[in-house]
C-alpha atoms as a PDB file:
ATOM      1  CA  UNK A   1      42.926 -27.809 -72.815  1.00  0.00           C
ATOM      2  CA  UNK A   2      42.188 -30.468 -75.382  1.00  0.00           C
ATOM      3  CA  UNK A   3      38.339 -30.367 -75.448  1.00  0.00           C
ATOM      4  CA  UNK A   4      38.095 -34.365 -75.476  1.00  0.00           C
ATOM      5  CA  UNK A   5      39.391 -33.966 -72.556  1.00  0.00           C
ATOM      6  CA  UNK A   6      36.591 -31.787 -71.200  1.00  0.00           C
ATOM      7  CA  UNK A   7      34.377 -34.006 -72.834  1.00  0.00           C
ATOM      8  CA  UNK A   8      35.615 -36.822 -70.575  1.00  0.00           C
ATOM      9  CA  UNK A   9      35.693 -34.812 -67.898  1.00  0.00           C
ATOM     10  CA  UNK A  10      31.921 -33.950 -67.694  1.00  0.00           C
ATOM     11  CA  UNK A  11      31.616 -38.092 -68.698  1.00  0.00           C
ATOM     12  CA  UNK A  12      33.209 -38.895 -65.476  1.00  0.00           C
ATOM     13  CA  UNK A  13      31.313 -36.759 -63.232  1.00  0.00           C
ATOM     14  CA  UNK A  14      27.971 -37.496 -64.179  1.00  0.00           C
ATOM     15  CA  UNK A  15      28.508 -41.161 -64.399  1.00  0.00           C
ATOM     16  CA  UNK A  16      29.969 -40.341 -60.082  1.00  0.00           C
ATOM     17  CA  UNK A  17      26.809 -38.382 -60.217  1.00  0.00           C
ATOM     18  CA  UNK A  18      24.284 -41.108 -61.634  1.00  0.00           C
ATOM     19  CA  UNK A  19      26.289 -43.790 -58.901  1.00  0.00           C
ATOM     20  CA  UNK A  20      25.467 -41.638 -56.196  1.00  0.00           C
ATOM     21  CA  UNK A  21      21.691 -41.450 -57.199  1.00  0.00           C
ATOM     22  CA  UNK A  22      21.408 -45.496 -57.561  1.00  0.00           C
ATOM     23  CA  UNK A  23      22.764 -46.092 -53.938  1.00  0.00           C
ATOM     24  CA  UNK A  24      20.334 -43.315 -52.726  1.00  0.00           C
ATOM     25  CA  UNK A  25      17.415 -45.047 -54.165  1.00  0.00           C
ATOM     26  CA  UNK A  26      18.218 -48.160 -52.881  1.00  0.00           C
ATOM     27  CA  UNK A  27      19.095 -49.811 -56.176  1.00  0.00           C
ATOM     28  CA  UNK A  28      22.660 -50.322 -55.194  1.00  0.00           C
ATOM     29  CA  UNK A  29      25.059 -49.783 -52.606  1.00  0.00           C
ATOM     30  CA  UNK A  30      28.620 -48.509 -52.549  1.00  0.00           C
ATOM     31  CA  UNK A  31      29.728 -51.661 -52.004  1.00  0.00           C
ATOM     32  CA  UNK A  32      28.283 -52.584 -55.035  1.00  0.00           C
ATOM     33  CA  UNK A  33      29.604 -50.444 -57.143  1.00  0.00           C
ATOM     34  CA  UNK A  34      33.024 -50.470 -55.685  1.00  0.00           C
ATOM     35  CA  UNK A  35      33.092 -53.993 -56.311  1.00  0.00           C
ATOM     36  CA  UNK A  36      32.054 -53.380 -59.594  1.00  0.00           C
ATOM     37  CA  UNK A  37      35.027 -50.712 -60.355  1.00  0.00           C
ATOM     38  CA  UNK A  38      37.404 -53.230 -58.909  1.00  0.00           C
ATOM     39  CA  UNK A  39      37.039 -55.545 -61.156  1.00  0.00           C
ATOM     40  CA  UNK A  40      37.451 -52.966 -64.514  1.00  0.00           C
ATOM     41  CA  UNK A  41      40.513 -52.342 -62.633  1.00  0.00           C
ATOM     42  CA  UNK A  42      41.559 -55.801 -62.388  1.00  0.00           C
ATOM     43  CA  UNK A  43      40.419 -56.263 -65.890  1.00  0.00           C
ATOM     44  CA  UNK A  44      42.203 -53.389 -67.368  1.00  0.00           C
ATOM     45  CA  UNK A  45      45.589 -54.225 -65.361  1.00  0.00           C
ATOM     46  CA  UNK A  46      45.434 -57.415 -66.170  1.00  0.00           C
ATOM     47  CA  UNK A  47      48.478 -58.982 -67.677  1.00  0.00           C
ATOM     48  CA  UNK A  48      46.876 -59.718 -71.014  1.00  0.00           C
ATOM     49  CA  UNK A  49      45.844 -56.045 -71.258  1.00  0.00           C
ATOM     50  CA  UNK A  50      48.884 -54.232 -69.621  1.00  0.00           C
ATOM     51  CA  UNK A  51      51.751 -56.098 -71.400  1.00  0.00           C
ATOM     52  CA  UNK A  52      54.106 -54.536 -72.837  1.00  0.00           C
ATOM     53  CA  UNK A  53      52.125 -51.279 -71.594  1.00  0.00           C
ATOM     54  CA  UNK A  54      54.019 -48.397 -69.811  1.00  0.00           C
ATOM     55  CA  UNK A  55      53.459 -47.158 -66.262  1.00  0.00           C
ATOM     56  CA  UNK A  56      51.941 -43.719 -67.537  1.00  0.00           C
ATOM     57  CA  UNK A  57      49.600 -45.559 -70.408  1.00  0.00           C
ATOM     58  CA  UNK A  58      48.549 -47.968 -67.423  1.00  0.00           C
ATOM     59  CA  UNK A  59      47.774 -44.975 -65.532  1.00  0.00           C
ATOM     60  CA  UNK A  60      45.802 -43.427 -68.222  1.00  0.00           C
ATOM     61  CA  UNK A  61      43.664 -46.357 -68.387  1.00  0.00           C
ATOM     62  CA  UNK A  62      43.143 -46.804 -65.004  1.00  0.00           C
ATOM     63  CA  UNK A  63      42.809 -42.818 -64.041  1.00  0.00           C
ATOM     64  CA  UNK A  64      38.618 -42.833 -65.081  1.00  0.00           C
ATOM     65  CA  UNK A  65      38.117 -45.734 -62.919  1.00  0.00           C
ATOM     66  CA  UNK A  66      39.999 -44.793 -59.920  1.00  0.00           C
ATOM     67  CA  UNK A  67      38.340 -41.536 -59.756  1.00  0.00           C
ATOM     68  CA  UNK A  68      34.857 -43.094 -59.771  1.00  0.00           C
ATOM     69  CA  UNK A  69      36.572 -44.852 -57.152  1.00  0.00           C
ATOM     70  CA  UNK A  70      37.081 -42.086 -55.022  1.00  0.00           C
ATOM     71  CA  UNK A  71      33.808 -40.395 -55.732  1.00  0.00           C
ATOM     72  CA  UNK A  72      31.937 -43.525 -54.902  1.00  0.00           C
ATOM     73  CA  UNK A  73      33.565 -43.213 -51.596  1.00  0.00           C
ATOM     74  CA  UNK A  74      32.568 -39.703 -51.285  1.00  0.00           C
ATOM     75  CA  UNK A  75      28.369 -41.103 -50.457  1.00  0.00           C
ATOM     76  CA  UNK A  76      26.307 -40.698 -49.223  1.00  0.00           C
ATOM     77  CA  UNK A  77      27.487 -37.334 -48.701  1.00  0.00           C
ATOM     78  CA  UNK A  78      25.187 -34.280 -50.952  1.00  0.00           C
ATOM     79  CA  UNK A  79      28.782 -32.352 -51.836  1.00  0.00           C
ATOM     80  CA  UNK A  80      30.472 -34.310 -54.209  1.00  0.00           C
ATOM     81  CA  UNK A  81      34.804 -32.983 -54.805  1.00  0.00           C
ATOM     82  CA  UNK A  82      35.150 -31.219 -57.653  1.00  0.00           C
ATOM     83  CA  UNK A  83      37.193 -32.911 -60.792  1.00  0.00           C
ATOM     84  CA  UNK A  84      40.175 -31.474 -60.048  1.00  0.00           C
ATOM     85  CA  UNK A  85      40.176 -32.149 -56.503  1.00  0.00           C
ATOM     86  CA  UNK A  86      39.331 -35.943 -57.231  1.00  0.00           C
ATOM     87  CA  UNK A  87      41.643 -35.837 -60.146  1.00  0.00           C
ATOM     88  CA  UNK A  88      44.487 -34.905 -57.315  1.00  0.00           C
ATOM     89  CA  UNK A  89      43.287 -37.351 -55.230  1.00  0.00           C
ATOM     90  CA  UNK A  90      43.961 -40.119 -57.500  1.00  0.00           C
ATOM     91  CA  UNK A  91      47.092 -38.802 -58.380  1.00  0.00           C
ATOM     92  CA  UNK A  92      48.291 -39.144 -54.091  1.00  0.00           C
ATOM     93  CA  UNK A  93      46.857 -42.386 -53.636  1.00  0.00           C
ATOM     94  CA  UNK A  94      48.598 -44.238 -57.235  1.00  0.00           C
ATOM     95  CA  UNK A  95      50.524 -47.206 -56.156  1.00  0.00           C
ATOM     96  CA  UNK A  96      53.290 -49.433 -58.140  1.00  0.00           C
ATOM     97  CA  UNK A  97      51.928 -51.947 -60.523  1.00  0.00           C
ATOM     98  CA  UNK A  98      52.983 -55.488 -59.281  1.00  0.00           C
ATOM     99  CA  UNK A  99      55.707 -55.970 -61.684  1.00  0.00           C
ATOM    100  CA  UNK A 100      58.276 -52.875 -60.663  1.00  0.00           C
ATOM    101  CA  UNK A 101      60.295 -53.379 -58.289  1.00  0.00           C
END
C-alpha cells in the first residue's frame, strides 16, 4: 500500500478522533460538526469544483469527508469503527451525483 495513503489514513482517524473529544467537552455537538462536513461536501461537489470531474475523482474528493461523516455519527459512543470498516461504510452508502441520470 502506497504509504501516503497510510499517511492519510492515520490523518482521518485522528481528526474523527479529535471531533469526538470536542462534542464530549461540550465545545461542539455532532450537529455541529455534521453541519460543518456538509458544507465541504457541498463545496467540493459544487459545480464550479466538479466540472468536467469524473464520478471516481468526485469520489476521491469526497471519500475523507464522508467518512468523518460516518464517524461523527458513531458519538458519543467510546468504540469508534475501525478505517476499514468506515472506509466500507462509505463505500455502501455512495449515491449518484445530481447530474447522471
Amino acid at each position: 500500500m502506497n504509504v501516503a495513503n497510510l499517511q492519510l489514513e492515520g490523518l482521518l482517524m485522528a481528526v474523527a478522533s479529535i471531533n469526538q473529544v470536542l462534542v464530549r467537552k461540550g465545545l461542539l455537538t455532532v450537529e455541529d460538526i455534521d453541519i460543518a462536513l456538509r458544507k465541504a461536501e457541498a463545496m467540493e461537489t459544487g459545480e464550479e469544483r466538479s466540472d468536467g470531474m469524473s464520478e471516481s475523482n468526485r469520489d476521491a474528493v469526497n471519500f475523507p469527508i464522508r467518512l468523518l461523516e460516518l464517524a461523527n455519527q458513531c458519538q458519543p459512543e467510546a468504540d469508534m469503527p475501525s478505517f476499514s470498516k468506515l472506509a466500507r461504510m462509505v463505500g455502501q452508502m455512495k449515491e449518484p451525483y445530481n447530474d447522471q441520470m
